[in-house]
Protein backbone atom coordinates (compact mmCIF):
# COMPACT_ATOMS: atom_id res chain seq x y z
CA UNK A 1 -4.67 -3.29 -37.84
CA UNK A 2 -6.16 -3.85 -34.56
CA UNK A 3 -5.31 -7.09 -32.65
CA UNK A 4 -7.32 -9.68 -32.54
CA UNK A 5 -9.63 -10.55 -29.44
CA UNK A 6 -7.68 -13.17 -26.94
CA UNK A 7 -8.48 -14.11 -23.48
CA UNK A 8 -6.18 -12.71 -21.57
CA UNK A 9 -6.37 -14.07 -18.36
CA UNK A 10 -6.78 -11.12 -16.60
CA UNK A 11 -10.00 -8.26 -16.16
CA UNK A 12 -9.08 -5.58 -17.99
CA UNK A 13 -11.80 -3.23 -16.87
CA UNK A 14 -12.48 -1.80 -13.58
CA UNK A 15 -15.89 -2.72 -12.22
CA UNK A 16 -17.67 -2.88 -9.22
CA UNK A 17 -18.63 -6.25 -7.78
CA UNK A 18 -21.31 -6.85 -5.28
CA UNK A 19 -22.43 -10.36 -3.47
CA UNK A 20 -26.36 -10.32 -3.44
CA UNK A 21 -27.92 -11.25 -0.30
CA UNK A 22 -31.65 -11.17 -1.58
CA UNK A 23 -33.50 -11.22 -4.80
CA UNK A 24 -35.07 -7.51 -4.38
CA UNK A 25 -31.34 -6.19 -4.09
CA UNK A 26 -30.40 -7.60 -7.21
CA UNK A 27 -33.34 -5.64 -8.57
CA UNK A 28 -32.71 -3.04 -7.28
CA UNK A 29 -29.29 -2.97 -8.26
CA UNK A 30 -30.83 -3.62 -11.87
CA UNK A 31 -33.59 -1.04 -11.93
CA UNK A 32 -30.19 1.63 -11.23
CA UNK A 33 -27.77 0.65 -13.42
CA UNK A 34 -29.54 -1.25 -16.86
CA UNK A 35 -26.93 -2.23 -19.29
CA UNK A 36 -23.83 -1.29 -16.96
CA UNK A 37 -24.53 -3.97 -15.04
CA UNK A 38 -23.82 -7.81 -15.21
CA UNK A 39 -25.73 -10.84 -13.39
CA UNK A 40 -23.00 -13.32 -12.28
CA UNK A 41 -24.14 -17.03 -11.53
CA UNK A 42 -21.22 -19.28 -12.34
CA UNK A 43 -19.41 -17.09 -14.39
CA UNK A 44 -18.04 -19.60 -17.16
CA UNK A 45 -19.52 -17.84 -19.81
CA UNK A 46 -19.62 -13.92 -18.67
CA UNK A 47 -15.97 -14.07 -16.89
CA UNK A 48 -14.72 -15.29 -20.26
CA UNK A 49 -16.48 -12.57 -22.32
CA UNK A 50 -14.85 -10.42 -19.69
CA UNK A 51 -11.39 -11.39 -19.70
CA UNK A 52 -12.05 -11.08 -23.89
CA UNK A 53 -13.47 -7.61 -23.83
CA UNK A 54 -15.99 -8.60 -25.39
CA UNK A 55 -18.14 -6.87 -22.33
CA UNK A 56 -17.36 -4.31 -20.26
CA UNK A 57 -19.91 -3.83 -17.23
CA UNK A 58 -19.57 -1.49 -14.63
CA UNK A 59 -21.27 -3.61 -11.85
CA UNK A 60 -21.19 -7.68 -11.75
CA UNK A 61 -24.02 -8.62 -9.40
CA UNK A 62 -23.36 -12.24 -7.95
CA UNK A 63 -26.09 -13.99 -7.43
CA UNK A 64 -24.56 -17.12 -6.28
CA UNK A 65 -25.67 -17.18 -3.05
CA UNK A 66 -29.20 -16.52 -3.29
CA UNK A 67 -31.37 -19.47 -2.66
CA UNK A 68 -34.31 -17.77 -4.33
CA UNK A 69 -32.65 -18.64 -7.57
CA UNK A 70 -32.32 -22.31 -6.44
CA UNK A 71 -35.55 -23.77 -6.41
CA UNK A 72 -36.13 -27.65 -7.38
CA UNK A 73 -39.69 -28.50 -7.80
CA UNK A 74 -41.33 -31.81 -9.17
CA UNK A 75 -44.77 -32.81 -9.70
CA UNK A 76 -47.27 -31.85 -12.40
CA UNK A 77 -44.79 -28.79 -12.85
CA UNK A 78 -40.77 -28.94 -13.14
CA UNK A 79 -39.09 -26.43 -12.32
CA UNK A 80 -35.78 -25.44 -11.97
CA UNK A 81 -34.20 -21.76 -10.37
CA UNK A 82 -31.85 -20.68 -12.71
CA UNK A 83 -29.23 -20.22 -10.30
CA UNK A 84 -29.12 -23.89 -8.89
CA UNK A 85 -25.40 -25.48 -10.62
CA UNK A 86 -25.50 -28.42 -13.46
CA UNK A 87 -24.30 -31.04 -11.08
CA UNK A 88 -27.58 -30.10 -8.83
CA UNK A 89 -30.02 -30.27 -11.69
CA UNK A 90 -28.17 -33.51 -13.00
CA UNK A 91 -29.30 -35.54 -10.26
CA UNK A 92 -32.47 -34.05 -9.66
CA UNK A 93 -33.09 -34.86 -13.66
CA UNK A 94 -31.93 -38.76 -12.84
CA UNK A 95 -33.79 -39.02 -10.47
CA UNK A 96 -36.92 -38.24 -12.07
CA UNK A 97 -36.39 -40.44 -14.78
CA UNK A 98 -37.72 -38.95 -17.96
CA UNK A 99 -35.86 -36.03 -18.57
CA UNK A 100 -32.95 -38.20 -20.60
CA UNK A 101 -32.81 -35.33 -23.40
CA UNK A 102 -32.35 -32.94 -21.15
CA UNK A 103 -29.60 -35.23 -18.56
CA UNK A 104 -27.81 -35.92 -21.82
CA UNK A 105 -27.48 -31.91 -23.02
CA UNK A 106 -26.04 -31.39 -19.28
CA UNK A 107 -23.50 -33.90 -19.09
CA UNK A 108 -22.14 -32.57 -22.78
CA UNK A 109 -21.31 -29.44 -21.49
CA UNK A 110 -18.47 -29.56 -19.88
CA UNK A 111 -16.30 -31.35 -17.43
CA UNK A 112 -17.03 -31.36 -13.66
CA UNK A 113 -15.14 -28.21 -13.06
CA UNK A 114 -17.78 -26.61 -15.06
CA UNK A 115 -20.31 -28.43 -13.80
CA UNK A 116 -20.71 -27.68 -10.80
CA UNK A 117 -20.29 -23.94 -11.37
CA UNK A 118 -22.93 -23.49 -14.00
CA UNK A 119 -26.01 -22.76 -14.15
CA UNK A 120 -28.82 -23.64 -16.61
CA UNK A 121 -29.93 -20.15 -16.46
CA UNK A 122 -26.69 -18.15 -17.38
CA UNK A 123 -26.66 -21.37 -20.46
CA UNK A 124 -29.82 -19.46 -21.34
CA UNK A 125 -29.11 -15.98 -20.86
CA UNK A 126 -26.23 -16.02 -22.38
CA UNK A 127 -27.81 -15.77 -25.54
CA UNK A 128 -25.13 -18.94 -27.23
CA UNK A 129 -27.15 -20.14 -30.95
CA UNK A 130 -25.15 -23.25 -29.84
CA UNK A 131 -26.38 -23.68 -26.30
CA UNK A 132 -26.74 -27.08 -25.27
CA UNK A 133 -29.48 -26.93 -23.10
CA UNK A 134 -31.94 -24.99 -25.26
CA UNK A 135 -32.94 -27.31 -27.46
CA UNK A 136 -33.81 -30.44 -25.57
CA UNK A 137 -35.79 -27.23 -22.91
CA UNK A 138 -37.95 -26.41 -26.00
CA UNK A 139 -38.72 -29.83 -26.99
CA UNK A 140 -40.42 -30.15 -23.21
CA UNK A 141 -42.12 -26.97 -24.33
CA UNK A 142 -40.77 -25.09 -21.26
CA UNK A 143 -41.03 -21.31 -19.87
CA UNK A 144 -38.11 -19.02 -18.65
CA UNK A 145 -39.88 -17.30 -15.43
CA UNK A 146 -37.97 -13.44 -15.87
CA UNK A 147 -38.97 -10.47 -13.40
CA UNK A 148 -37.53 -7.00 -12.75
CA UNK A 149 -38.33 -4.37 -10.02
CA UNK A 150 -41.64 -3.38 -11.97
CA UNK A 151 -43.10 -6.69 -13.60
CA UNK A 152 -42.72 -10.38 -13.71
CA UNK A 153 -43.06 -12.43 -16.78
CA UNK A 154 -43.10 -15.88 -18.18
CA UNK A 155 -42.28 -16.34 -21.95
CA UNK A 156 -41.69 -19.87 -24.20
CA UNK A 157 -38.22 -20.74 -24.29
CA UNK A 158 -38.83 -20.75 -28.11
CA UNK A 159 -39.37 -16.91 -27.85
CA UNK A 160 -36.75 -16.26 -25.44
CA UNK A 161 -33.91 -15.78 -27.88
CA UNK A 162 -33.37 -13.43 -30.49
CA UNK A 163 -30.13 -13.70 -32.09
CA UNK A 164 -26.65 -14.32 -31.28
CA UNK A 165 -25.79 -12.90 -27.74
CA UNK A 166 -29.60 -11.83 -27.74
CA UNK A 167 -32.70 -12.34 -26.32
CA UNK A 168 -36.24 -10.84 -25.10
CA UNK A 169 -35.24 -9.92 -21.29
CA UNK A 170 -34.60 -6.16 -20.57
CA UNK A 171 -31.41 -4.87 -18.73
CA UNK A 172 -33.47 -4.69 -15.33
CA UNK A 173 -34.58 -8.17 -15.67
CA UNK A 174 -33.23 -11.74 -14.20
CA UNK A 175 -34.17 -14.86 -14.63
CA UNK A 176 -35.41 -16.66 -11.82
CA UNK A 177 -36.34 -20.36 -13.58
CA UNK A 178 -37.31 -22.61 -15.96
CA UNK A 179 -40.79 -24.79 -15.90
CA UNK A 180 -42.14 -27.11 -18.38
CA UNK A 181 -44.75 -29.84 -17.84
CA UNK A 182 -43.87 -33.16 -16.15
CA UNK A 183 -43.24 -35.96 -18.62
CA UNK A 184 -46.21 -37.84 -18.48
CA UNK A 185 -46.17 -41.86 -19.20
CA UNK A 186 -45.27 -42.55 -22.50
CA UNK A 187 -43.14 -40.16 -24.02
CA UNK A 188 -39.69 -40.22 -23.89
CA UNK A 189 -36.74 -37.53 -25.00
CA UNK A 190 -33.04 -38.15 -26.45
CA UNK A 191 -30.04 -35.15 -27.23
CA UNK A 192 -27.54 -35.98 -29.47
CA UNK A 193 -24.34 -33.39 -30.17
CA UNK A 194 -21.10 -32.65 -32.58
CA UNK A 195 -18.56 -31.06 -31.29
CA UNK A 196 -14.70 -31.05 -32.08
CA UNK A 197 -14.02 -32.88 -29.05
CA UNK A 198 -15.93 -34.07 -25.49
CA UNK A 199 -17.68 -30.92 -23.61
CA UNK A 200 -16.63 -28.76 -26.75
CA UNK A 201 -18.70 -25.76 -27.59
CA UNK A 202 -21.42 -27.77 -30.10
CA UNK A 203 -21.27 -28.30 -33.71
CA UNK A 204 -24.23 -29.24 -34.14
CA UNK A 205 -27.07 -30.52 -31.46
CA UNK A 206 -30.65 -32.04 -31.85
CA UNK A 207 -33.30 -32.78 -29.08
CA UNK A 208 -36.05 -35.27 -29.49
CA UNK A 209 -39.29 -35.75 -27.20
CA UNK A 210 -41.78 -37.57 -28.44
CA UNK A 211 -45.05 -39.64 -27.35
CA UNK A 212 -45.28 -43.72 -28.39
CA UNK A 213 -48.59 -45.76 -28.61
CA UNK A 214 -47.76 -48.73 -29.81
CA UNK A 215 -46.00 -47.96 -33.39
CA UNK A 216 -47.62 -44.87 -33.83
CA UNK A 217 -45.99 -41.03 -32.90
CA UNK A 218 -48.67 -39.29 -30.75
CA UNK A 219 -46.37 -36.15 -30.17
CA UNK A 220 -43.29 -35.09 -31.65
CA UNK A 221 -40.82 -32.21 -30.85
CA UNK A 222 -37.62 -31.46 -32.71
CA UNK A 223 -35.39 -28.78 -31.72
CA UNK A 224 -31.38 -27.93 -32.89
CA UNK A 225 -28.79 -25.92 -31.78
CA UNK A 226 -25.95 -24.30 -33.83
CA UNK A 227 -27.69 -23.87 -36.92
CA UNK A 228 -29.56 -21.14 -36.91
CA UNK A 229 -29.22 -17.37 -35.31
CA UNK A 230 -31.51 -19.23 -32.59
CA UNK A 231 -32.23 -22.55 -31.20
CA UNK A 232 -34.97 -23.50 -32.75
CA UNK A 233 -37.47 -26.19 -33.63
CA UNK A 234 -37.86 -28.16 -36.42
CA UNK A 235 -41.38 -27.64 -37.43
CA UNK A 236 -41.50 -29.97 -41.48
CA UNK A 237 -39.70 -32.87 -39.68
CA UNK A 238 -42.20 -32.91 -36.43
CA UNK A 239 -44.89 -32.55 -38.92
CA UNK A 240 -44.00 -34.92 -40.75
CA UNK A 241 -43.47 -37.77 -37.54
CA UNK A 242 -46.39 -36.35 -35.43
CA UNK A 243 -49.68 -39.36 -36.26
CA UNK A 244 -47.31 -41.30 -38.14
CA UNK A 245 -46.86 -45.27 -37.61
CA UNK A 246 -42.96 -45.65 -37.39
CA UNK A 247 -41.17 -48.08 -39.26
CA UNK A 248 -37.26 -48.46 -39.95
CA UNK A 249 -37.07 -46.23 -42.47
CA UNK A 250 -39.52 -43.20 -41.17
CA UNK A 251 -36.43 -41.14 -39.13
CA UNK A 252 -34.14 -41.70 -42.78
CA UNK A 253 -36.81 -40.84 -44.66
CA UNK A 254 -38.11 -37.28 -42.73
CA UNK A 255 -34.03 -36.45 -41.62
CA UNK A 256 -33.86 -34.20 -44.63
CA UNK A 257 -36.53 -32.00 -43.83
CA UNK A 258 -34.73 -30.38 -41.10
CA UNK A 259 -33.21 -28.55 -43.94
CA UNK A 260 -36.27 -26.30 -44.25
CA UNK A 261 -35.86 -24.57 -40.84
CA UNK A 262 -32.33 -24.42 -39.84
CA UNK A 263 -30.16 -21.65 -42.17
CA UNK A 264 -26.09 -22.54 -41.07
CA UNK A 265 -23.12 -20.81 -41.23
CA UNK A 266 -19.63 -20.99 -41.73
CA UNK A 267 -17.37 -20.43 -39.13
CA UNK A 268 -14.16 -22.18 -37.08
CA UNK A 269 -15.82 -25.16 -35.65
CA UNK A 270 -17.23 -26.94 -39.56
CA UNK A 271 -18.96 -25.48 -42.52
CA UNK A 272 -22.84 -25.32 -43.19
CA UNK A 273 -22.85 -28.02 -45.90
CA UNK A 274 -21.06 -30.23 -42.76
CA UNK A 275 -24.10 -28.51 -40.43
CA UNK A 276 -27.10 -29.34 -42.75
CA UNK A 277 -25.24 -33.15 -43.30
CA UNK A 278 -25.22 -33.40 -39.36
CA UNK A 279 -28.51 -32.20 -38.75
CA UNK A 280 -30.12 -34.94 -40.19
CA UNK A 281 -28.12 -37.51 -38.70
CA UNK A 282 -28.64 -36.11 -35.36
CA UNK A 283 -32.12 -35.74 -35.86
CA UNK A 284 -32.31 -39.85 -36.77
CA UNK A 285 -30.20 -40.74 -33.98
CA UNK A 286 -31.72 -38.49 -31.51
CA UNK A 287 -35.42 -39.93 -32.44
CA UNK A 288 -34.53 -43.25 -32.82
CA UNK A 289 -32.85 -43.46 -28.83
CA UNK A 290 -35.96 -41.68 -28.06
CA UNK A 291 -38.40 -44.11 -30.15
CA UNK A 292 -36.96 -46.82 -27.82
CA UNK A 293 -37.00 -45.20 -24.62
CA UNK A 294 -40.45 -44.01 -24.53
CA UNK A 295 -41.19 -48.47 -25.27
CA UNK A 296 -40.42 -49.12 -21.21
């Protein structure tokens, strides 16, 4: 019987590491080696899988120091590189003022030893069904900006992942940002989150943006996290808010229907009968801070 998979503290493998000092090296770099190599940004997911064995590459690229991955842009666009650290985006995020759902998913991730070594974009790559930025990101409706020696593309955060540890970018890709539409007046977002205890790994997460006039929902997104293969959105429960004049009981009434999009699993962290439970209480809590915020 084999042993089971611990984190050893040390690298195992031999590999080769190289500091970038430009985007077109990194491609380069990319373009040569495919799946043998590794993009390192803050490392607090891929030195992990590392240490684990879980991967193996033969080159780590760092691309910590490469300000082209660092962009923070506001105006009728956000956007934000996918190398800049969670402490950065944090207070750019605060700053602009309606980005709560998105604030909130940040400031659940870890403690500040994590955050400021992370990045947004290694949350994203990494591939994590339980990633605690995706959901409130495809709420906003946002776009992962990914480009390799050859092409450059831009694809729906909805789209961008594939499975557990998976998702759409090829081996000589990296991603370079995120974008999504600036909150306009109005609409407001809110990210609620399980886990077994504070900055966990999530047991469950839900997102909520939505638009307000008056009582009525204008615009509704619903996203979760840990309950699928993907983060993904809730499609019967927006449906069901979207033109709808809210009341007290609307949030109870459409929680349930999360239950026709999400498909939960066993596993260490709670059971999928706990997972489908949660999801709906999220998804009340998470609309009803939202309902409020998008009032002011």
């Amino acid at each position: 019987m084999s042993a089971p998979i611990m984190n050893t503290r040390v690298l195992v493998n031999d590999f080769e590491y190289v500091l970038a000092s430009s985007l077109a090296d990194v491609l380069e770099l990319l373009d040569t080696h495919g799946r043998d190599a590794a993009v390192l940004a803050g490392g607090t997911d891929l030195v992990i899988q590392m240490k684990m064995g879980r991967v193996a590459p033969k080159v780590v690229v760092d691309v910590s120091k490469l300000e082209e991955l660092k962009l923070l842009e506001a105006g009728a666009t956000i956007r934000i590189g996918a190398g800049r650290r969670y402490i950065d985006v944090l207070r750019f995020l605060r700053e602009q003022g309606r980005c709560d759902g998105l604030a909130e998913a940040i400031e659940g991730i870890g403690k500040i030893q994590v955050l400021t070594v992370g990045t947004v974009g290694g949350n994203l790559c990494n591939g994590s069904p339980a990633a605690d930025t995706a959901p409130p990101l495809i709420t906003y409706d946002a776009r992962v900006r990914v480009t390799s020696a050859h092409m450059e593309r831009v694809i729906p955060l909805g789209e961008f992942h594939t499975g557990p540890g998976a998702t759409v970018m090829a081996p000589d890709e990296i991603m370079v940002g995120v974008e999504f539409d600036a909150v306009p007046a109005g609409r407001a977002s809110a990210f609620k989150k399980l886990a077994r205890v504070a900055c966990d790994i999530s047991k469950v997460t839900c997102a909520v943006t939505l638009q307000r006039d008056g009582e009525t929902c204008t615009h509704c997104r619903v996203a979760l996290g840990a309950v699928a293969p993907v983060p993904l959105r809730a499609r019967a429960a927006e449906a069901a808010l979207e033109g709808r004049r809210i009341d007290e009981l609307t949030a109870d009434e459409c929680a349930a229907l999360v239950n026709e999009d999400i498909s939960p699993i066993d596993d260490i962290r709670c059971s999928e009968r706990y997972r489908r439970e949660a999801a709906g209480v999220l998804l009340k809590d998470a609309f009803d801070t939202a309902w409020e915020r998008a009032r002011c």
